[in-house]
C-alpha atoms as a PDB file:
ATOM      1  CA  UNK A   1     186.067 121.292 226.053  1.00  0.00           C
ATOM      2  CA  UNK A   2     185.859 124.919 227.676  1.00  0.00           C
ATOM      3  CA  UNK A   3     183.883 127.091 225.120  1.00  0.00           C
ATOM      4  CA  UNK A   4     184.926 131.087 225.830  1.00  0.00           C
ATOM      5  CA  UNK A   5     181.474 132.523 225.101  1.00  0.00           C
ATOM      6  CA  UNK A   6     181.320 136.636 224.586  1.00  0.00           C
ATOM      7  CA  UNK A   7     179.663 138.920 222.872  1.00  0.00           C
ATOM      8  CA  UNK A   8     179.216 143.035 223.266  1.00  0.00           C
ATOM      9  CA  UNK A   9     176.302 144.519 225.599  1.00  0.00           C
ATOM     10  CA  UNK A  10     173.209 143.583 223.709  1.00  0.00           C
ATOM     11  CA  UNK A  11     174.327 141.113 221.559  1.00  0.00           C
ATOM     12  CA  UNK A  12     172.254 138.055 222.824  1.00  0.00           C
ATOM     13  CA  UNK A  13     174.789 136.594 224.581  1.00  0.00           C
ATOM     14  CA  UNK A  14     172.857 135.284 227.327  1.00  0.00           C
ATOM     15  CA  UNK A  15     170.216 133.993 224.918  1.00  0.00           C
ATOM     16  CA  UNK A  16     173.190 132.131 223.203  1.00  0.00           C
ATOM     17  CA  UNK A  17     174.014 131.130 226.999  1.00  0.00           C
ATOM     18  CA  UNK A  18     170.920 129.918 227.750  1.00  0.00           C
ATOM     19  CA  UNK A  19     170.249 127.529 225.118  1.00  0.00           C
ATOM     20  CA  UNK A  20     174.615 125.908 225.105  1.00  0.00           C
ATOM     21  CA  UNK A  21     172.806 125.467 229.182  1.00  0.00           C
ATOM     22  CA  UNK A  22     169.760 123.493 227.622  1.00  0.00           C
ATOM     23  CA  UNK A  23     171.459 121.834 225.224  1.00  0.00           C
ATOM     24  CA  UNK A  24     173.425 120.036 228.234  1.00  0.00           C
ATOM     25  CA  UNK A  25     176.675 122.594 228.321  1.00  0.00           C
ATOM     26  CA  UNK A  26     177.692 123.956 232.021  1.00  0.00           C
ATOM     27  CA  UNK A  27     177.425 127.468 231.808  1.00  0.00           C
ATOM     28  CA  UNK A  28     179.468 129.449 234.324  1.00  0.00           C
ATOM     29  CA  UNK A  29     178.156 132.711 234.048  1.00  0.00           C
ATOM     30  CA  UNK A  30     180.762 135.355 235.016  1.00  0.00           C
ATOM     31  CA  UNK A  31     178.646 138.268 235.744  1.00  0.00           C
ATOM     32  CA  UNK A  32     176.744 136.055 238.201  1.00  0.00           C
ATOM     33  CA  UNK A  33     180.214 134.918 239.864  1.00  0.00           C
ATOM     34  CA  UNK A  34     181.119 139.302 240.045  1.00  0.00           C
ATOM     35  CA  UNK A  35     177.311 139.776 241.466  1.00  0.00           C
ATOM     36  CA  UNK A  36     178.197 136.985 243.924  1.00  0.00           C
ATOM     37  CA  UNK A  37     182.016 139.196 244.664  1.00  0.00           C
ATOM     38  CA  UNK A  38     180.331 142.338 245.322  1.00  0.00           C
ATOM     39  CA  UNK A  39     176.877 141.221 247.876  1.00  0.00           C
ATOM     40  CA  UNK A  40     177.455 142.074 251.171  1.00  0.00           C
ATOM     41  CA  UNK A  41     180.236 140.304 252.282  1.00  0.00           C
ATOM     42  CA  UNK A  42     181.417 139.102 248.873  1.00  0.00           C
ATOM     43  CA  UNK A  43     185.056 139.443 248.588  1.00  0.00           C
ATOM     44  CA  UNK A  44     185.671 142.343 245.957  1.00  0.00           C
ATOM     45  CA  UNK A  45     183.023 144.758 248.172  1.00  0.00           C
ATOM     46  CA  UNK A  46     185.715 146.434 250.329  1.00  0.00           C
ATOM     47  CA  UNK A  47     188.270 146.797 247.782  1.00  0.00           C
ATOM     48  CA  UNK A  48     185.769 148.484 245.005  1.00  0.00           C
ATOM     49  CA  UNK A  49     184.127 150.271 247.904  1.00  0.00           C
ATOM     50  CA  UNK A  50     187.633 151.615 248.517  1.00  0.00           C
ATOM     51  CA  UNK A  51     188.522 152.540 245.290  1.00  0.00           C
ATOM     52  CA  UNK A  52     185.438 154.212 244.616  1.00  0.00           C
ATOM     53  CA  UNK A  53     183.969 155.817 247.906  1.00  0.00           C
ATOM     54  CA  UNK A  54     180.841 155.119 249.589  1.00  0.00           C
ATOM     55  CA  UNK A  55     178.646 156.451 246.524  1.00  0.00           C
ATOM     56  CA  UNK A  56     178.619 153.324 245.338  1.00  0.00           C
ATOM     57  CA  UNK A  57     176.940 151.684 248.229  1.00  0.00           C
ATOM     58  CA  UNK A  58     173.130 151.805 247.910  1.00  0.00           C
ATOM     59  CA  UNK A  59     170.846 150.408 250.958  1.00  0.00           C
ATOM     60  CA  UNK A  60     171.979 148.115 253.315  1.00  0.00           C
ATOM     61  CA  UNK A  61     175.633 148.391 252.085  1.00  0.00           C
ATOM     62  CA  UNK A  62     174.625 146.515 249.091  1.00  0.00           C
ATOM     63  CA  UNK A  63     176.498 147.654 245.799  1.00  0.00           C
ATOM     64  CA  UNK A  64     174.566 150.006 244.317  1.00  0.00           C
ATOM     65  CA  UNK A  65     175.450 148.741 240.407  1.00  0.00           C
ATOM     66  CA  UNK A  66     173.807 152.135 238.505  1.00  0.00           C
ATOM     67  CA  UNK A  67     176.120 154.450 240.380  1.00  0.00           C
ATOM     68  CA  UNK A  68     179.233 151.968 240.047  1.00  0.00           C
ATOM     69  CA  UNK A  69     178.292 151.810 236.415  1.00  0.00           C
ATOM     70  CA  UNK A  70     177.690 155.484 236.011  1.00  0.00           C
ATOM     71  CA  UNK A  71     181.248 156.114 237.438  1.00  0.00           C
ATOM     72  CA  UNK A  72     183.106 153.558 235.089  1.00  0.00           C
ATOM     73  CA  UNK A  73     181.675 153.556 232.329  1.00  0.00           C
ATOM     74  CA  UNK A  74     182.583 157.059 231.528  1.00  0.00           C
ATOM     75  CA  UNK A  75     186.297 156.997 232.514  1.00  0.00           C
ATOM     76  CA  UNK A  76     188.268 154.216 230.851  1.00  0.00           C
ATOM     77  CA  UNK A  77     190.933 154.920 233.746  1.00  0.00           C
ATOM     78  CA  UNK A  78     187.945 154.111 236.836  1.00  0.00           C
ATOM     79  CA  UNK A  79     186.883 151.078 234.563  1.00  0.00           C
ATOM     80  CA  UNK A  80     190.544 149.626 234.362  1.00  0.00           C
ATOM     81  CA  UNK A  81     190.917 150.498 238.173  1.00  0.00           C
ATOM     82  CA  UNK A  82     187.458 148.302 238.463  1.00  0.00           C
ATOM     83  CA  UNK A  83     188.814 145.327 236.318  1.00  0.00           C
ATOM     84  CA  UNK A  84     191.813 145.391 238.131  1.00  0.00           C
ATOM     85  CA  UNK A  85     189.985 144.323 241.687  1.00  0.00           C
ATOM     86  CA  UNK A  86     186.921 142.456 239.839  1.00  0.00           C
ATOM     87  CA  UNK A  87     188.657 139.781 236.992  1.00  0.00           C
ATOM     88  CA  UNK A  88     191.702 138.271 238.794  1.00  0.00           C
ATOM     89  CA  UNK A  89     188.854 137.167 241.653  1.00  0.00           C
ATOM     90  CA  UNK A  90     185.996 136.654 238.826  1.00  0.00           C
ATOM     91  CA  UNK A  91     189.188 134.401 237.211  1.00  0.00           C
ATOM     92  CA  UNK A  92     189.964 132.569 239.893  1.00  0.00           C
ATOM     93  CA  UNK A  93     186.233 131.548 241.004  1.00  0.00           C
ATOM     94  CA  UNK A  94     185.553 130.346 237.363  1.00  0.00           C
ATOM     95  CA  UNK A  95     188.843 128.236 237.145  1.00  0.00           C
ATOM     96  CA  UNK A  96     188.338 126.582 240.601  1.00  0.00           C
ATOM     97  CA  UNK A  97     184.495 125.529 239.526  1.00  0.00           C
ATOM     98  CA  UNK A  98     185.799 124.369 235.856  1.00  0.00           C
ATOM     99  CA  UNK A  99     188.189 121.835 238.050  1.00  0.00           C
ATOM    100  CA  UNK A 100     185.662 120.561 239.770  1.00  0.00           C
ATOM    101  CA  UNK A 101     183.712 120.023 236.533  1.00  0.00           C
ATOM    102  CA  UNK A 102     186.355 118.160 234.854  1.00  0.00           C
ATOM    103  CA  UNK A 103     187.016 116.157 238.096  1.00  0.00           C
ATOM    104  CA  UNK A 104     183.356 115.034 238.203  1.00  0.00           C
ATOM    105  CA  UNK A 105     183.089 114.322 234.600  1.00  0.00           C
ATOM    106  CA  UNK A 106     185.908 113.750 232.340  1.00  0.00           C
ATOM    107  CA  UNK A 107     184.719 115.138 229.146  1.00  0.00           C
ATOM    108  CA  UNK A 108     182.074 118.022 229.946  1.00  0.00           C
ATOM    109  CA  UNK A 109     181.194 120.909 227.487  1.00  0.00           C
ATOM    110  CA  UNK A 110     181.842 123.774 229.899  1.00  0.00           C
ATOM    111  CA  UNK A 111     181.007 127.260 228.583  1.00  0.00           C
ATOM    112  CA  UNK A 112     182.150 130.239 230.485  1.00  0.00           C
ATOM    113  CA  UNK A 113     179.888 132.860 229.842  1.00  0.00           C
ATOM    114  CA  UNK A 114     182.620 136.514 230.220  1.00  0.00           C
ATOM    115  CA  UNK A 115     181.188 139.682 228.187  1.00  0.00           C
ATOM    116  CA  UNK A 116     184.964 140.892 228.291  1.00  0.00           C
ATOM    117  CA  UNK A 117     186.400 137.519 227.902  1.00  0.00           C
ATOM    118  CA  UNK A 118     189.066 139.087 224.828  1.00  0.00           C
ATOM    119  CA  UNK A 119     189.386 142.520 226.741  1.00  0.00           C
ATOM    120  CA  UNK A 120     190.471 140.477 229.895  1.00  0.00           C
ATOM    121  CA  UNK A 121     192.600 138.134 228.044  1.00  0.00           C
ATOM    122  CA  UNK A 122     191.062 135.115 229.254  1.00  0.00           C
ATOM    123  CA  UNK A 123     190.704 133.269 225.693  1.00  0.00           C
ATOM    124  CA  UNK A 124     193.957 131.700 226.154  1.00  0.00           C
ATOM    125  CA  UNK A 125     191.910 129.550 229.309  1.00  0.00           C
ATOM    126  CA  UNK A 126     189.757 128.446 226.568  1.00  0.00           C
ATOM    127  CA  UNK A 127     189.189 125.492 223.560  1.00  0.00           C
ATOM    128  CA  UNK A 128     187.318 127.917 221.483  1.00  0.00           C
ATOM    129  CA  UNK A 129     186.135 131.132 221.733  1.00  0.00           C
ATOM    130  CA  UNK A 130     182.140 132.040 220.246  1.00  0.00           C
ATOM    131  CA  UNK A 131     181.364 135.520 219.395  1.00  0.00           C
ATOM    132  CA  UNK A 132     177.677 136.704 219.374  1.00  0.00           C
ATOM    133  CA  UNK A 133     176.774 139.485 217.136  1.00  0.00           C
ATOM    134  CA  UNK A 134     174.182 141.830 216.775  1.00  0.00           C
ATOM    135  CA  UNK A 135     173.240 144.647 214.692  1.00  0.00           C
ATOM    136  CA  UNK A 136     174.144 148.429 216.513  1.00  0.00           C
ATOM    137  CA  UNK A 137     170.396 149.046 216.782  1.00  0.00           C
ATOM    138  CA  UNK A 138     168.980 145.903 217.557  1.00  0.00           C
ATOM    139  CA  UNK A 139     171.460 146.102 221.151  1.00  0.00           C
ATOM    140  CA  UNK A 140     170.984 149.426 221.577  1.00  0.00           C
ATOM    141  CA  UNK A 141     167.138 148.453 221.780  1.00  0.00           C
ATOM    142  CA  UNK A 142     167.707 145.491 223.995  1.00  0.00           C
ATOM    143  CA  UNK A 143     169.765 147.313 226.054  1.00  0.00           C
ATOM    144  CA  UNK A 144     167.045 150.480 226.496  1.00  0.00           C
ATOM    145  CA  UNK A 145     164.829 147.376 227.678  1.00  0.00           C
ATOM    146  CA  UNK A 146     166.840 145.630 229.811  1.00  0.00           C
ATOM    147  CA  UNK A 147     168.574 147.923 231.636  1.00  0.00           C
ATOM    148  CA  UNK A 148     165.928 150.983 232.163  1.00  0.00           C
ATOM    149  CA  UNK A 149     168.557 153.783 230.538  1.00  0.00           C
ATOM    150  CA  UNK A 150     169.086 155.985 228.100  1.00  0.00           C
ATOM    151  CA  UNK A 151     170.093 156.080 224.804  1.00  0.00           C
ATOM    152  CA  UNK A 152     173.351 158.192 225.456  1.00  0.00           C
ATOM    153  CA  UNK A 153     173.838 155.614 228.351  1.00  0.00           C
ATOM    154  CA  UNK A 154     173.494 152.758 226.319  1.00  0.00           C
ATOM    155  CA  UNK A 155     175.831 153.849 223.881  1.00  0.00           C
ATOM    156  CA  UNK A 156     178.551 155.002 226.003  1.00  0.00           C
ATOM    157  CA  UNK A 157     178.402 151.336 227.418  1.00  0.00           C
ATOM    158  CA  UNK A 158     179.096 149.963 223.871  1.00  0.00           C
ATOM    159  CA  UNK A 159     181.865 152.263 223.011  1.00  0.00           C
ATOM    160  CA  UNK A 160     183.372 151.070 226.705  1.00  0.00           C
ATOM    161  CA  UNK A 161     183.837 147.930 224.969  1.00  0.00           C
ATOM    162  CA  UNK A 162     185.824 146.515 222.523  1.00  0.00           C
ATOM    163  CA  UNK A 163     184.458 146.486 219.039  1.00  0.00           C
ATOM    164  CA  UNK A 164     182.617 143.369 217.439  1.00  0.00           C
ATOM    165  CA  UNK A 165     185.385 143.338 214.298  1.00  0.00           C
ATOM    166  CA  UNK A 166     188.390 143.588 217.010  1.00  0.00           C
ATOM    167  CA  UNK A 167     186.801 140.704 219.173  1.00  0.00           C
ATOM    168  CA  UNK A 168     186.201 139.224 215.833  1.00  0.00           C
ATOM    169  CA  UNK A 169     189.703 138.396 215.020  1.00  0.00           C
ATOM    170  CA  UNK A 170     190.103 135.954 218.453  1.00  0.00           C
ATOM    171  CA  UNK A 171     187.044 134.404 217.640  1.00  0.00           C
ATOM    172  CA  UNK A 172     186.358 130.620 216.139  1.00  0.00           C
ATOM    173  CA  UNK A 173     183.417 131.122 215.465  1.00  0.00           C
ATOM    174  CA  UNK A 174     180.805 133.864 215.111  1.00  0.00           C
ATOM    175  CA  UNK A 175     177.035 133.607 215.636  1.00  0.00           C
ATOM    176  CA  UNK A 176     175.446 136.057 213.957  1.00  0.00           C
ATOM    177  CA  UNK A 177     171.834 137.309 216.152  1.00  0.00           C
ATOM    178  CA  UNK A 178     169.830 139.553 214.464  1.00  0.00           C
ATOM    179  CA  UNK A 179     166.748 138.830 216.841  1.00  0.00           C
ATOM    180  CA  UNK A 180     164.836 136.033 215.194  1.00  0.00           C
ATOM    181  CA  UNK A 181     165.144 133.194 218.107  1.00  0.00           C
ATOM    182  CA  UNK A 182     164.422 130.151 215.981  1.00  0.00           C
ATOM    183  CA  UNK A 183     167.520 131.528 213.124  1.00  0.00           C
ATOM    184  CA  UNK A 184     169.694 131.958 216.917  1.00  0.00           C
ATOM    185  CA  UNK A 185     168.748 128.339 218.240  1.00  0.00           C
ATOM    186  CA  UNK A 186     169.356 127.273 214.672  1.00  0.00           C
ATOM    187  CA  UNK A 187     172.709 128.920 214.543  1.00  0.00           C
ATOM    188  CA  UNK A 188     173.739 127.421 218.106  1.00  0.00           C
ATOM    189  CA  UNK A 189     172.337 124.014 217.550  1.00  0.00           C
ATOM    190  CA  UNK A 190     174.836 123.750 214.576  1.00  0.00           C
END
């Protein structure tokens, strides 16, 4: 079974991640897979480097993800230009590891991990699709943590996503995260 596991920026998505991974699930994270496309040498560099000049490119020639993000995030046309060189590659990387999942073992519980798993249209790759939701201010606050930016920042990367009651209507089921970890664990153990 291939769980399609998403959720908006902030949501606790990765929490939800972490304990399918626990629980015995393979987790293939697909942010990790578009970190892995974009290190030096990683196949998507050039292109987005291409696309989007050599401001992107921090030391070393590494991507430099804050100015990337900064230049996206902002202009739905630079994001879609972005998607269009990141997700066929991020696609392709998580389909080749799920087949060698299912050739190893026959009936795994694979969970692909994709924050834009509806926007991308990837659901259709999957068994069932989980949404994790979170109250507006609880992600905003996880975000202002996590990500060391600021409020207008964190906001403008929610409203460059799709909306939780849009995302809702693809979903199966919907895990509702309002920051207490044992109601979360509960909610994903069941």
């Amino acid at each position: 079974m291939i769980i399609g596991l998403t959720g908006s920026i902030g949501s606790g998505k990765s929490t939800v991640s972490k304990r399918l991974a626990a629980l015995g699930a393979r987790v293939l994270d697909a942010d990790a897979v578009s970190r892995d496309l974009t290190r030096p040498g990683g196949e998507a560099l050039l292109p987005i480097t291409a696309a989007f000049g050599q401001g992107i490119l921090g030391e070393g020639g590494a991507l430099d993800r804050r100015a990337l993000a900064a230049a996206v995030f902002s202009d739905a046309a630079a994001r879609e230009r972005l998607n269009a060189i990141l997700h066929p590659l991020v696609l392709q990387n998580m389909q080749e590891q799920t087949e060698k999942i299912l050739a190893n073992d026959p009936r795994p519980l694979v969970v692909w991990d994709v924050p834009l798993l509806i926007e991308a249209g990837w659901q259709g790759f999957c068994d069932a699709v989980w949404l994790v939701m979170a109250p507006e201010e609880v992600r905003v606050a996880r975000i202002l943590a996590r990500d060391d930016c600021t409020r207008e920042e964190a906001l403008s990367r929610m409203r460059a996503q799709m909306g939780d009651s849009e995302k809702a209507r693809f979903a199966t089921h919907i895990i509702q995260n309002d920051g207490n970890f044992a109601r979360l664990y509960a909610r994903v153990d069941a």
